[in-house]
C-alpha atoms as a PDB file:
ATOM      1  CA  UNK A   1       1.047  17.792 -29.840  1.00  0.00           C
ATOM      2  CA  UNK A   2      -1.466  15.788 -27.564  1.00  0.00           C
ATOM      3  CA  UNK A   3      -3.672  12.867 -28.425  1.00  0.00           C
ATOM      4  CA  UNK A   4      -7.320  12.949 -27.856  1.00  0.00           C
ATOM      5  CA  UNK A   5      -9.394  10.166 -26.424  1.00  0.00           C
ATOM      6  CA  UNK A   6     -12.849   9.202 -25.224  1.00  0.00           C
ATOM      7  CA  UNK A   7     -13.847   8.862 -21.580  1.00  0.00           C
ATOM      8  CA  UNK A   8     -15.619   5.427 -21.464  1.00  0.00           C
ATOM      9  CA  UNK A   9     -17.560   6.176 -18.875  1.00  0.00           C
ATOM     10  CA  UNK A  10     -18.771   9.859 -19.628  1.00  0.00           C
ATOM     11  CA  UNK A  11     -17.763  10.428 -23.123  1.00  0.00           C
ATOM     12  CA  UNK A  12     -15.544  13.722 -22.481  1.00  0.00           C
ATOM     13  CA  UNK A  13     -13.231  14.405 -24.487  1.00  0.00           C
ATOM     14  CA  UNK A  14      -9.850  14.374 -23.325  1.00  0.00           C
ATOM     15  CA  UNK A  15      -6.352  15.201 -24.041  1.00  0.00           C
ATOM     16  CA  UNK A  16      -3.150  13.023 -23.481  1.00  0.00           C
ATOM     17  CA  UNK A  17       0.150  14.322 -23.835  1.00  0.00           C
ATOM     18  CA  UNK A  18       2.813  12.730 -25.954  1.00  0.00           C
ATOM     19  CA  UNK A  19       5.171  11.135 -23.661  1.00  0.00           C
ATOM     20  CA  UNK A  20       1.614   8.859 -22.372  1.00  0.00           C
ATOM     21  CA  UNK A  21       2.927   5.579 -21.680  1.00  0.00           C
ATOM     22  CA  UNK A  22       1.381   1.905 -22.051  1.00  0.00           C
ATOM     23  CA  UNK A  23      -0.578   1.145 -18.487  1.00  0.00           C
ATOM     24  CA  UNK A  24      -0.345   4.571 -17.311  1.00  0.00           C
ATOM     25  CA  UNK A  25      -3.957   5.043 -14.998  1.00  0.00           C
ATOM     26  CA  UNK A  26      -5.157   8.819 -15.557  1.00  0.00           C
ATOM     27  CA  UNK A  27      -8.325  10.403 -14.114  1.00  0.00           C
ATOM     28  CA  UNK A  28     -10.685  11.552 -16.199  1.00  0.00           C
ATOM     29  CA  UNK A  29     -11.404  15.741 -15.481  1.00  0.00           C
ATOM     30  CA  UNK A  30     -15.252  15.079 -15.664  1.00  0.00           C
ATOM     31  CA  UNK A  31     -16.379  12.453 -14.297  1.00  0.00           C
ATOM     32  CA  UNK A  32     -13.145  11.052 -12.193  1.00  0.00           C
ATOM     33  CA  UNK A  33     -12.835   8.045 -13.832  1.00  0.00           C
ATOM     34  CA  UNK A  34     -10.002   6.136 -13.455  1.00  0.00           C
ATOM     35  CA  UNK A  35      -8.374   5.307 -17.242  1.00  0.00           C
ATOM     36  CA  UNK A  36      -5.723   3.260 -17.826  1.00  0.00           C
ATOM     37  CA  UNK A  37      -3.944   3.318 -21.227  1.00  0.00           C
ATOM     38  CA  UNK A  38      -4.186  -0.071 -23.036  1.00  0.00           C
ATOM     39  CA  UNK A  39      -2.496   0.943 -25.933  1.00  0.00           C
ATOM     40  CA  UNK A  40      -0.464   3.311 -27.476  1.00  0.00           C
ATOM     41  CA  UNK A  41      -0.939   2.387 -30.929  1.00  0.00           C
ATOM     42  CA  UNK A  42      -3.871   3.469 -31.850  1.00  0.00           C
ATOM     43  CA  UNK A  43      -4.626   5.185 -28.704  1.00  0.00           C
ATOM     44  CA  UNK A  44      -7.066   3.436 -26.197  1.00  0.00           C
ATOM     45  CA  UNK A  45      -7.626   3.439 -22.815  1.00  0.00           C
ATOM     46  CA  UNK A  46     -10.267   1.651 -20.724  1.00  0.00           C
ATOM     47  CA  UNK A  47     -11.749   1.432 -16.854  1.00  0.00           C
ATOM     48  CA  UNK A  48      -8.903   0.978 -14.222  1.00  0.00           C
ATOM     49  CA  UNK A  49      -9.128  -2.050 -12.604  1.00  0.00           C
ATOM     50  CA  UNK A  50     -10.588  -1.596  -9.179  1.00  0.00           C
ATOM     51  CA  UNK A  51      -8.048  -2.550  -6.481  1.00  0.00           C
ATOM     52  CA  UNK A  52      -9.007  -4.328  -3.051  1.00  0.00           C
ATOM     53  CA  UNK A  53      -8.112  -3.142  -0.068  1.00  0.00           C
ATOM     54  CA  UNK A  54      -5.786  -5.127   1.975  1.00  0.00           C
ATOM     55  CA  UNK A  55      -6.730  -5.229   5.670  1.00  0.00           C
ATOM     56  CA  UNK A  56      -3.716  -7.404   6.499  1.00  0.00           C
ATOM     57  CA  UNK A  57      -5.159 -10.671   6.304  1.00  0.00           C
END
């Protein structure tokens, strides 16, 4: 059995397996979005946080 969420940024549809764990960043098929899962119970997931590059400063 999979869960179903929302894509936040272009509301597909899409299917999580099971074993989905807390913080866990998934691309969304659509659009590419980055998701990460900010919960597990109930299910939600919002933008990844962008991360800046380090140019060893």
């Amino acid at each position: 059995m999979s869960h179903s969420v929302e894509c936040i940024e272009c509301g597909a549809s899409l299917s999580l397996p099971d074993n989905v764990m807390q913080g866990e960043i998934l691309p969304c098929s659509d659009c590419g979005a980055e998701l990460e899962v900010i919960s597990l119970n109930p299910l939600t997931v919002d933008l990844a946080p962008m991360e800046m590059e380090d140019w060893g400063e």
